[in-house]
Protein backbone atom coordinates (compact mmCIF):
# COMPACT_ATOMS: atom_id res chain seq x y z
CA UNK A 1 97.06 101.18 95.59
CA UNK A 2 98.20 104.61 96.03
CA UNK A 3 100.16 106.04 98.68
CA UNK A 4 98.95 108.82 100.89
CA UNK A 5 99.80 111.35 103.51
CA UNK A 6 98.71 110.86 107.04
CA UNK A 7 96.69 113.97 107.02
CA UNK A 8 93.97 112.17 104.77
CA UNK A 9 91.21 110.58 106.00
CA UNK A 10 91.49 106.38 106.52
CA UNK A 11 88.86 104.08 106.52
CA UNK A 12 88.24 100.78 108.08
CA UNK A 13 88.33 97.49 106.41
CA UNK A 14 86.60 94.90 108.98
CA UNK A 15 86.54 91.93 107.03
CA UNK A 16 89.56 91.62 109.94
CA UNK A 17 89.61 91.12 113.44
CA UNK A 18 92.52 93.84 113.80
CA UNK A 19 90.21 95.90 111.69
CA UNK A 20 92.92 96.88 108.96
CA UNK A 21 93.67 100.64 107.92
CA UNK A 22 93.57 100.94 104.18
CA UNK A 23 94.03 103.34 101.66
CA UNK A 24 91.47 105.97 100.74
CA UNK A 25 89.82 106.13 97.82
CA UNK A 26 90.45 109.50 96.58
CA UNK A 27 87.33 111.78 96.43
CA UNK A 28 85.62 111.92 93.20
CA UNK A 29 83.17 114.47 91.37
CA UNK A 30 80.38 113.54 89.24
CA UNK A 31 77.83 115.25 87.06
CA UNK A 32 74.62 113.43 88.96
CA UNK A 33 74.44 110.94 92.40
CA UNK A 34 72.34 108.28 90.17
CA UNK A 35 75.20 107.90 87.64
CA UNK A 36 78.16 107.52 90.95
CA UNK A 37 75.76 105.23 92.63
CA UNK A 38 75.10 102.58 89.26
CA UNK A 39 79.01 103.15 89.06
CA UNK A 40 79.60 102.05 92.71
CA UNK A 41 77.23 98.94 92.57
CA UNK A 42 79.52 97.89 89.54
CA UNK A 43 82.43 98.32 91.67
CA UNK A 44 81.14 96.65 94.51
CA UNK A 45 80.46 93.85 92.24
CA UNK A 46 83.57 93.42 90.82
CA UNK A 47 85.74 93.97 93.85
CA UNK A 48 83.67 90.89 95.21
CA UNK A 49 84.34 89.04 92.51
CA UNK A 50 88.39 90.07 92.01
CA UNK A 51 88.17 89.47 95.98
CA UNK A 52 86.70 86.10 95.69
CA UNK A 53 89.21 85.11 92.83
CA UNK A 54 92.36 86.36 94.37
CA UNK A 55 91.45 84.81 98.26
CA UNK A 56 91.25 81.40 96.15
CA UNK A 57 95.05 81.70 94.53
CA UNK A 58 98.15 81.25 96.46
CA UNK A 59 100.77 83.96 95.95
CA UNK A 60 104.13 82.52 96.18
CA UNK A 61 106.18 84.60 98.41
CA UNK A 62 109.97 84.38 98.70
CA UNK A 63 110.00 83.17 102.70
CA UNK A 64 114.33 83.34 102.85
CA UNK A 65 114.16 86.79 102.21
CA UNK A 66 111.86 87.76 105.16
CA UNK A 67 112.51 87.78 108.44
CA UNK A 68 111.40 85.06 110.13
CA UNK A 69 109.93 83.92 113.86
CA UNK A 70 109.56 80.10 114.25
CA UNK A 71 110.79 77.05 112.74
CA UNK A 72 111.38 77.34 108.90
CA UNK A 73 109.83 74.19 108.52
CA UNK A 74 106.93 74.79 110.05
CA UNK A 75 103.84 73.96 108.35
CA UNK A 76 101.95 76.71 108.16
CA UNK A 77 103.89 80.35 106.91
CA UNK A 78 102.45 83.49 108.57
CA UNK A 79 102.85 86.73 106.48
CA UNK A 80 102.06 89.60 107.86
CA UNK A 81 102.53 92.57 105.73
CA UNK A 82 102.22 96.18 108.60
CA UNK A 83 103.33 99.85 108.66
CA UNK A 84 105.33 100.58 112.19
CA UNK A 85 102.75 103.92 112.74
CA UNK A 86 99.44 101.70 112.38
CA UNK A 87 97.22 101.31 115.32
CA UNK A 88 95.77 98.40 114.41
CA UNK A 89 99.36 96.51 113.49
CA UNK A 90 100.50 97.45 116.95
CA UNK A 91 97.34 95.73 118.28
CA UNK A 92 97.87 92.80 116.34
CA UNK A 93 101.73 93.16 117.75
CA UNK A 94 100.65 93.04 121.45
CA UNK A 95 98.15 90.84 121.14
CA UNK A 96 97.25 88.54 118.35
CA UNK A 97 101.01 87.51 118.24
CA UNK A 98 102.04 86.87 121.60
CA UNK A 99 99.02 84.42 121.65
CA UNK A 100 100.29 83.00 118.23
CA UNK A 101 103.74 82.58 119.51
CA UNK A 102 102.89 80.86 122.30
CA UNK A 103 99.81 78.78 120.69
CA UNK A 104 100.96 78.00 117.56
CA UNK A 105 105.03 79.19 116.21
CA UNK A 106 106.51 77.94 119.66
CA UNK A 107 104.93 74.59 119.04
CA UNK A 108 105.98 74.25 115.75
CA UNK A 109 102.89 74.58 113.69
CA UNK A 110 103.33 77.71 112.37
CA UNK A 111 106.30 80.54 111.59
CA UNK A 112 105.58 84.38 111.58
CA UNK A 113 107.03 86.32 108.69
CA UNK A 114 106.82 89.86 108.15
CA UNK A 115 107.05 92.69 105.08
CA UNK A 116 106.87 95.97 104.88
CA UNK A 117 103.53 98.17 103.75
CA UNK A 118 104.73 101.50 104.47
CA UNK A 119 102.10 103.89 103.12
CA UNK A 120 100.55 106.55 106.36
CA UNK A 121 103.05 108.91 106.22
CA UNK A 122 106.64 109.38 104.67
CA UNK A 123 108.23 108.35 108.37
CA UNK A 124 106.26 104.74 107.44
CA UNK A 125 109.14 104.06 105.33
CA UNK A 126 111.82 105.48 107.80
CA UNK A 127 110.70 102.97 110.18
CA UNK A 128 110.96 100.63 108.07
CA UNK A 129 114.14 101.09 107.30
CA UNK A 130 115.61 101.22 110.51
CA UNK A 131 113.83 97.90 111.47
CA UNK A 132 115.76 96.67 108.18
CA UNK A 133 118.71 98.24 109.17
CA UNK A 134 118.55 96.20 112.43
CA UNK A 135 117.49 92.84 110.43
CA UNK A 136 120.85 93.00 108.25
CA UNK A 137 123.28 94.29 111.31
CA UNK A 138 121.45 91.44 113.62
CA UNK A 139 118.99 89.35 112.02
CA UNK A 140 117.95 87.45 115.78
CA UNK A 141 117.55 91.61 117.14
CA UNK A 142 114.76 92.18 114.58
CA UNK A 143 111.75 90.99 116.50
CA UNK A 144 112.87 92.83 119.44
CA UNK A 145 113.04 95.63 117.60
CA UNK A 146 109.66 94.90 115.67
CA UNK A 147 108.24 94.54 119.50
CA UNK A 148 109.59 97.85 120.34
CA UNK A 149 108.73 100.12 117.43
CA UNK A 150 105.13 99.21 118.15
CA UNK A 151 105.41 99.69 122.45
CA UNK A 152 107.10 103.28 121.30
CA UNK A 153 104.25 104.48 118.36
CA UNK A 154 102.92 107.90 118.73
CA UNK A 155 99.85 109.57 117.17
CA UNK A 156 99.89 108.63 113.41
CA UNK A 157 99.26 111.95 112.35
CA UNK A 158 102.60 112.85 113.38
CA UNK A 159 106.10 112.50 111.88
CA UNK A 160 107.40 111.10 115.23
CA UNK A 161 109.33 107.96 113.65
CA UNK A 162 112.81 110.45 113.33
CA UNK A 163 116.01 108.33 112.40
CA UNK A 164 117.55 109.84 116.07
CA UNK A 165 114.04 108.65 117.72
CA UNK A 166 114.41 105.25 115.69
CA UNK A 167 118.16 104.73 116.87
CA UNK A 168 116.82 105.69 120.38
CA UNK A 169 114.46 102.50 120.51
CA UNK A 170 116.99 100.70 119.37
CA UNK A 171 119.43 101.38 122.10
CA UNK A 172 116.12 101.46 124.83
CA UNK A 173 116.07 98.04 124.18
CA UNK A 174 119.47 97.29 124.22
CA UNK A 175 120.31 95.37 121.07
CA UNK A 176 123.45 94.42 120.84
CA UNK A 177 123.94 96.54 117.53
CA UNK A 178 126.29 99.84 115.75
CA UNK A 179 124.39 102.70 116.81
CA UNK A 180 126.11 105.01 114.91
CA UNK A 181 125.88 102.47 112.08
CA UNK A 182 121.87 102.13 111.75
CA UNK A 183 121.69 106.21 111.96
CA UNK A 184 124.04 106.52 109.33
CA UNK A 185 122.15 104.02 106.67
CA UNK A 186 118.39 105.17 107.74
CA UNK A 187 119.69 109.03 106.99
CA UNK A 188 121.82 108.03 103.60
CA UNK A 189 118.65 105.79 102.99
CA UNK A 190 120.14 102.69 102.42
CA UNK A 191 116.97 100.33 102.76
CA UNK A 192 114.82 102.41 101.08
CA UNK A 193 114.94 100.66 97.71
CA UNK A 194 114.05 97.26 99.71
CA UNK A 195 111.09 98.90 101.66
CA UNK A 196 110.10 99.82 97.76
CA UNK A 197 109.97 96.62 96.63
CA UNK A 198 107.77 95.30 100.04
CA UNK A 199 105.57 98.09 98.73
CA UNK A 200 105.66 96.96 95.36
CA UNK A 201 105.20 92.61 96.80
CA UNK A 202 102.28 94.34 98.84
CA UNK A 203 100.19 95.97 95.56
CA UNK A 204 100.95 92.42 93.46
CA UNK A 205 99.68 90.03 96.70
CA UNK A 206 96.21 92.35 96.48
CA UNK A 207 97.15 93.77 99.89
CA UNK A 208 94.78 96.93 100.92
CA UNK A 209 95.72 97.86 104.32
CA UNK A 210 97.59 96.81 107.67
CA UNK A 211 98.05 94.37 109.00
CA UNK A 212 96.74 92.24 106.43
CA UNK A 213 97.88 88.02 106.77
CA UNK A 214 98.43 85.34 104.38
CA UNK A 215 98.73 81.61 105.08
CA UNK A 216 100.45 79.72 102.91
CA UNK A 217 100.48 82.14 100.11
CA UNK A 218 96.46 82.71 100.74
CA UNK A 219 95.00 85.85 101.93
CA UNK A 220 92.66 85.32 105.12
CA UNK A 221 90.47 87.36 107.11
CA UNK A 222 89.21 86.13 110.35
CA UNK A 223 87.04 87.98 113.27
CA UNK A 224 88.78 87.02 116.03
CA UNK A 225 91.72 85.24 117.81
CA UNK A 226 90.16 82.06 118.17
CA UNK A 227 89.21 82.22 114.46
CA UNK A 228 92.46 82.96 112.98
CA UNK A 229 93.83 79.91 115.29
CA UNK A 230 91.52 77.48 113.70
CA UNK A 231 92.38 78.86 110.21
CA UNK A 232 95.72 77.93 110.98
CA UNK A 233 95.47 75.06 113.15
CA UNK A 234 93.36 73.95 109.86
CA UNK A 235 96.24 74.40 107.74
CA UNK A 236 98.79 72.79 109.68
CA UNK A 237 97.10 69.49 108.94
């Protein structure tokens, strides 16, 4: 999937409660509408099909090099793959996962993991370096600062995630961090090769916007809280 700027139009995927931002598909020209519309019925087809095939295959995800909220042996392993300047991830932040916590990853059935799909605007991936910057300083400090980044997001459409406005977060809610330090590595770009590759685990997992979840290597969609509970309530049997 490619990459775009936030000035371009995003649609809605609502196969998801959170209704996921994705990708656009870029605008194409055509010599008559009967040809584009056979040529999107073939599409359609085969993205149900593809969609079908790859919902039915687990991906095996590398859990130890995520970070990580719950037990690590808990039975049921939470991906969620988000972009800091998403609307919908920041609704998923305030509200799908305090429920899950609570529900599901205090209890033990279920751990939260999370990877980066940095792809509305080019301060998608400085965010996402500072919250990586925080991970490897303080790995414990990262959820705080996941919690945070999404209580602080500003309009998408603007390039509001600065490195001094990143660092500013961080010290807003006090973790117990080098200042100076996470600055200096989110301007040199120090994480950026690792916020590359969560790009790059994003495109092979068949992810098309954020948040988008996996359970136990399986992609899900779900319309609600209730129903993503029982998915996963489900799963931890």
């Amino acid at each position: 999937m490619s990459k775009t700027s936030a000035n371009k139009s995003r649609n809605r995927n609502k196969s998801q409660g959170s209704k996921a931002y994705v990708n656009p598909n870029k605008k194409k020209g055509g010599n008559g509408a009967l040809i584009w519309l056979s040529l999107a019925i073939v599409a359609v087809a085969v993205f149900i099909v593809l969609g079908i095939n790859n919902q039915s295959k687990a991906y095996d995800f590398d859990y130890a090099d995520l970070p990580r909220l719950g037990s690590a042996d808990a039975p049921v392993k939470i991906v969620e793959f988000g972009d800091y300047k998403c609307p919908s991830c920041k609704t998923f932040a305030e509200t799908y996962k305090p429920q899950l916590q609570k529900d599901l990853i205090d209890t033990g059935k279920a751990a939260l993991y999370f990877a980066n799909y940095a792809f509305i605007g080019k301060d998608s991936s400085t965010a996402a370096e500072a919250a990586e910057a925080v991970r490897t300083q303080k790995p414990d400090a990262f959820w705080t600062y996941y919690d945070a980044l999404y209580a602080n997001q500003e309009d998408e459409n603007t390039a509001w995630a600065t490195p001094e406005k990143l660092v500013q977060i961080a010290k807003e809610a006090k973790l117990d961090i080098d200042y100076d330090k996470m600055l200096a590595e989110i301007q040199s770009g120090v994480y950026a090769d690792r916020v590359k590759e969560h790009n790059s685990l994003a495109a092979k997992s068949g992810v098309q916007g954020t948040p988008t979840l996996f359970l136990n290597g399986k992609l899900v969609s779900f319309k609600d809280y209730n129903d993503l509970k029982g998915q996963i309530e489900a799963a931890s049997k």
